[in-house]
Protein backbone atom coordinates (compact mmCIF):
# COMPACT_ATOMS: atom_id res chain seq x y z
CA UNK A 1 188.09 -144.72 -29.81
CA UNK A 2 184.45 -143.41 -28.88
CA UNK A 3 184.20 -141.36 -32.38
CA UNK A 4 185.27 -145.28 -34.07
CA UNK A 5 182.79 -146.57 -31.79
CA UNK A 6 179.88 -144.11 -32.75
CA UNK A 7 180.36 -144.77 -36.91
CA UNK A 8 180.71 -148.19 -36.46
CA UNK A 9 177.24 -148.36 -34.33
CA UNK A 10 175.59 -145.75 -36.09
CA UNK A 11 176.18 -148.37 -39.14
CA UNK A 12 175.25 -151.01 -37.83
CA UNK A 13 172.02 -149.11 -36.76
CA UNK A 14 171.04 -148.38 -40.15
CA UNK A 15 171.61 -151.76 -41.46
CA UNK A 16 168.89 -152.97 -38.52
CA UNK A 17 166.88 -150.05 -39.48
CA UNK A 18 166.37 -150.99 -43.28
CA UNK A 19 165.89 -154.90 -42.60
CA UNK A 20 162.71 -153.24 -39.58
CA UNK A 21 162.06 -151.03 -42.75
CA UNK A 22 161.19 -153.69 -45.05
CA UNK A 23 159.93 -155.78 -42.35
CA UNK A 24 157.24 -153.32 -41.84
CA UNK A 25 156.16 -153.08 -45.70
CA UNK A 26 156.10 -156.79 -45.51
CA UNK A 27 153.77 -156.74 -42.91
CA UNK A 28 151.55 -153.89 -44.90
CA UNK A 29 151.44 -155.94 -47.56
CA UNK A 30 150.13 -159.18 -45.50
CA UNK A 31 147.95 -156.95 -43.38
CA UNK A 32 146.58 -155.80 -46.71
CA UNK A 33 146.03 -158.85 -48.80
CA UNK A 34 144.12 -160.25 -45.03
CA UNK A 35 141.70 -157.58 -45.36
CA UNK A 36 141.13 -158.37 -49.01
CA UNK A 37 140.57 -161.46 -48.42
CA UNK A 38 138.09 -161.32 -45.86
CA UNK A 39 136.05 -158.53 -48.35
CA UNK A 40 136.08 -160.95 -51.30
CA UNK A 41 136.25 -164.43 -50.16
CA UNK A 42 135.15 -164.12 -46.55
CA UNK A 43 138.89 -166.24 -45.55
CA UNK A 44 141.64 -164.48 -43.49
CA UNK A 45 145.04 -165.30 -42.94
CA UNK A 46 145.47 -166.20 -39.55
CA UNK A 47 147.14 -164.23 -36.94
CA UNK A 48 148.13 -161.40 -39.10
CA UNK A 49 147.95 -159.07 -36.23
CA UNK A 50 150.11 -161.03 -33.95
CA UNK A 51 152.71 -161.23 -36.45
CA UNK A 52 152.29 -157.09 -36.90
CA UNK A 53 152.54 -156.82 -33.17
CA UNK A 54 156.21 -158.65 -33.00
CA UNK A 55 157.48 -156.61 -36.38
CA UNK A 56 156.01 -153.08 -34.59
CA UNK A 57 157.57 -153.86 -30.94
CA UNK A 58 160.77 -155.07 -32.33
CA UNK A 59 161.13 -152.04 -34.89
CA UNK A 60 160.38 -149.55 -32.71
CA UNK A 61 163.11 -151.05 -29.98
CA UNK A 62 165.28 -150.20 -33.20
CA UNK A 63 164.20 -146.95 -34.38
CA UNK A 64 165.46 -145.70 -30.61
CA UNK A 65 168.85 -146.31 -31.21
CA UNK A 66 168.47 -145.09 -34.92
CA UNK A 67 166.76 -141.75 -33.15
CA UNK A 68 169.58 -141.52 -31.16
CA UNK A 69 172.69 -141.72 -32.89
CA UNK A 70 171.23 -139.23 -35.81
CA UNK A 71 169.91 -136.47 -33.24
CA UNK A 72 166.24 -137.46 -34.23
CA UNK A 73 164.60 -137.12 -31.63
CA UNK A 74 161.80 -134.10 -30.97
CA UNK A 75 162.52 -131.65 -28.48
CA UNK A 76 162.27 -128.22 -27.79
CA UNK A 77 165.48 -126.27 -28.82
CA UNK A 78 164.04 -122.06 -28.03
CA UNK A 79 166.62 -121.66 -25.34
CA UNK A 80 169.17 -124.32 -26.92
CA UNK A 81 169.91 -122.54 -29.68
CA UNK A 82 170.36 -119.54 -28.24
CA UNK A 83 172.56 -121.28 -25.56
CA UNK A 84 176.70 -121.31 -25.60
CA UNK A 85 178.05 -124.04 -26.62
CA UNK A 86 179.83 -124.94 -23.61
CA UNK A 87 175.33 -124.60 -22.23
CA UNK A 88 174.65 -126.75 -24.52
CA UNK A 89 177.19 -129.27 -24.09
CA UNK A 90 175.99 -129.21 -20.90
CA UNK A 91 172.30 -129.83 -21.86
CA UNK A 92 173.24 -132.59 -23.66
CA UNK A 93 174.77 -134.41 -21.19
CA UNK A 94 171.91 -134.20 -18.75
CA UNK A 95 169.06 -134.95 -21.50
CA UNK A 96 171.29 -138.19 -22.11
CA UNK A 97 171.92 -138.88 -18.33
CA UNK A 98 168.36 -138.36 -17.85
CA UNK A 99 167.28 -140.63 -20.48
CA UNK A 100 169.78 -143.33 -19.42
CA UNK A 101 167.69 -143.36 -15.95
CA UNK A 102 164.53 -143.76 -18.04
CA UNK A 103 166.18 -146.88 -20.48
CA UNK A 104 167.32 -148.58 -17.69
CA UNK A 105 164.39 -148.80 -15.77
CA UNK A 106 162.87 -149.82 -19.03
CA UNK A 107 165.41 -152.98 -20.13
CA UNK A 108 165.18 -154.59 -16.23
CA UNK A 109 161.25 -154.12 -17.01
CA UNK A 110 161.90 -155.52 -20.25
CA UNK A 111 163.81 -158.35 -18.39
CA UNK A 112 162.13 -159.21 -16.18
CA UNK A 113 158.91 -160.18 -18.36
CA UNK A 114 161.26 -161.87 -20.85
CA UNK A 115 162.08 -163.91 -17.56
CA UNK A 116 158.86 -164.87 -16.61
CA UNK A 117 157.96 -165.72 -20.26
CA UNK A 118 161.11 -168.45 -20.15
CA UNK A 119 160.09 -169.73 -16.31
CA UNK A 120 156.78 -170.42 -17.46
CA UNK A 121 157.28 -171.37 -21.07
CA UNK A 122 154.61 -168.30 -21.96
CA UNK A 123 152.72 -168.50 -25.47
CA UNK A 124 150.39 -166.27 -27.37
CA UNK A 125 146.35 -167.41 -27.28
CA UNK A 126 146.56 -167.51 -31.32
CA UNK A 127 146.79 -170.21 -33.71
CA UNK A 128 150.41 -170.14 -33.88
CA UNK A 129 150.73 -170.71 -29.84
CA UNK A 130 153.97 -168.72 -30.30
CA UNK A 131 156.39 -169.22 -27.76
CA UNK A 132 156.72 -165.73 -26.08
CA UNK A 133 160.36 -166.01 -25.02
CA UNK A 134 161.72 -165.96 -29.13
CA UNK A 135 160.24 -162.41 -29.75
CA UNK A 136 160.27 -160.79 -26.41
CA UNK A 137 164.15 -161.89 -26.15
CA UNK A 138 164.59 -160.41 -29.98
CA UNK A 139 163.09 -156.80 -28.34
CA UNK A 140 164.79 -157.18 -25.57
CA UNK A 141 168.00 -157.09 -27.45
CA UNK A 142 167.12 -154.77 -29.42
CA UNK A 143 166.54 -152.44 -26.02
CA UNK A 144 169.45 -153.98 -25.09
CA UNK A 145 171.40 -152.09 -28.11
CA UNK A 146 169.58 -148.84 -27.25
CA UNK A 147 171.35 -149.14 -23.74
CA UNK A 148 174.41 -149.46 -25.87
CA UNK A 149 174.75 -147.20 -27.78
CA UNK A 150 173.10 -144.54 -25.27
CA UNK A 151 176.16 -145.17 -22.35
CA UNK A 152 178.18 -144.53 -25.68
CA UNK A 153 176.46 -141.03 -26.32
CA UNK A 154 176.74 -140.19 -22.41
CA UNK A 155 180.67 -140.46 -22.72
CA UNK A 156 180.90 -138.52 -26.23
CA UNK A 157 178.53 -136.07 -23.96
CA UNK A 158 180.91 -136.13 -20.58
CA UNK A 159 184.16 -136.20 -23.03
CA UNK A 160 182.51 -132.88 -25.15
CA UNK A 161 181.85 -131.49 -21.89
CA UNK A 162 185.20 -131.78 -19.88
CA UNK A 163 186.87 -131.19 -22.79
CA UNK A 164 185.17 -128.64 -25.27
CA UNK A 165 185.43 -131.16 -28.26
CA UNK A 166 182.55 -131.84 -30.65
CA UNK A 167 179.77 -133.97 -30.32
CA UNK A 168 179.18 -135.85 -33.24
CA UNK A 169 177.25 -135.21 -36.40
CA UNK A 170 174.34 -133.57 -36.12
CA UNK A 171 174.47 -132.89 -32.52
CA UNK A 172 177.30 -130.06 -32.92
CA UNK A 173 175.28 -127.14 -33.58
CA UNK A 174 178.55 -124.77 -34.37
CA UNK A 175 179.50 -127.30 -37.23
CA UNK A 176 176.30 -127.60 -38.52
CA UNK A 177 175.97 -124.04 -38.49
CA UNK A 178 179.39 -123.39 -39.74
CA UNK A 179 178.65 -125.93 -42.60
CA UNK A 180 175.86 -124.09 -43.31
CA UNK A 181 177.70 -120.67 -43.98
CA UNK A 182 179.82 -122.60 -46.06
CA UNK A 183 177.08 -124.05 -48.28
CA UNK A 184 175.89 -120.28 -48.55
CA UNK A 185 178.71 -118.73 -49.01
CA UNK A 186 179.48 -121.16 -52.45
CA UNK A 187 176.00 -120.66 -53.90
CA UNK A 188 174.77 -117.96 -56.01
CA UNK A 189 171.65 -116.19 -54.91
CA UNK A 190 169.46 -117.94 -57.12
CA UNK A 191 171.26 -121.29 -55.55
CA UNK A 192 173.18 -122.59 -58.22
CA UNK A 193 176.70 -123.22 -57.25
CA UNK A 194 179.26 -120.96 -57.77
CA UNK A 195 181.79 -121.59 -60.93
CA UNK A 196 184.96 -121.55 -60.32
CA UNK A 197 186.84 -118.96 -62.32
CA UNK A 198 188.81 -120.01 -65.45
């Protein structure tokens, strides 16, 4: 059920992640063609950088939970790797806990402006008087996701740490390094693959 749950998420993810993808390009492109505009014609295109500022809060609410489900995220791995994997099971569960704290803290933050933006019908000092509530409520969902999908990596964690099965993908070290021997042990030194014998 929680491995079903994980693929279908992780999907899901990267269908968000390529629409934020392009959204961002689009946004280059505008931002882009503004500043052109104001070099040869002296004319802008008005509130360029409040649109940018809705694409970059919303993506990046995305690219968490895209971060998360593919093991992207940076940390230091000098004693993880030479950890058991039993350790690092262990690890993992605690970095995830520990982040959990962190995300929660964040979405009620997150909430609670969203809140106040509704109660007092908040809107941006541009010339699109933007109500505030439509793209704070699209970030806060997207948070909201990245809650998600993190209680869903804290019971893959708990469930690989009670009992000793994989975590999955890239987060299982052994199977990635297993893989690995694999891949070497089919190539040639030059690293063509191997041909089968006829």
């Amino acid at each position: 059920m929680l491995q079903w749950m994980f693929q279908f998420s992780r999907l899901c993810v990267r269908g968000l992640i390529s629409v934020s993808g392009a959204a961002l390009i689009a946004v280059a492109i505008v931002i882009t063609a503004d500043i052109l505009l104001r070099k040869t014609t002296g004319l802008s295109i008005p509130a360029t950088d409040e649109l940018a500022g809705y694409v970059f809060a919303i993506s990046t609410a995305i690219a968490f939970s895209f971060a998360l489900l593919e093991n992207a995220n940076v940390r230091v791995d000098v004693l993880y790797d030479r950890a058991k994997p039993r350790v690092r099971r262990l690890i993992d569960f605690l970095g995830l806990a520990a982040l959990g704290l962190f995300v929660l803290l964040l979405a009620w933050r997150a909430s609670l402006l969203l809140y106040d933006s509704y109660l007092y019908d908040s809107r941006s000092i541009s010339p699109l008087n933007t109500a505030l509530v439509y793209p704070q409520a699209i970030w806060v969902a997207a948070l909201g996701l990245y809650g998600f999908n993190l209680v869903l990596m804290i019971l893959i964690a708990l469930r690989a740490l009670l009992l000793g099965t994989p975590m999955p993908g890239k987060f299982d070290r052994d199977t990635a390094s297993e893989d690995s021997i694999e891949v070497n042990a089919a190539t040639q030194p030059n690293g063509r693959p191997v041909e089968p014998a006829t």
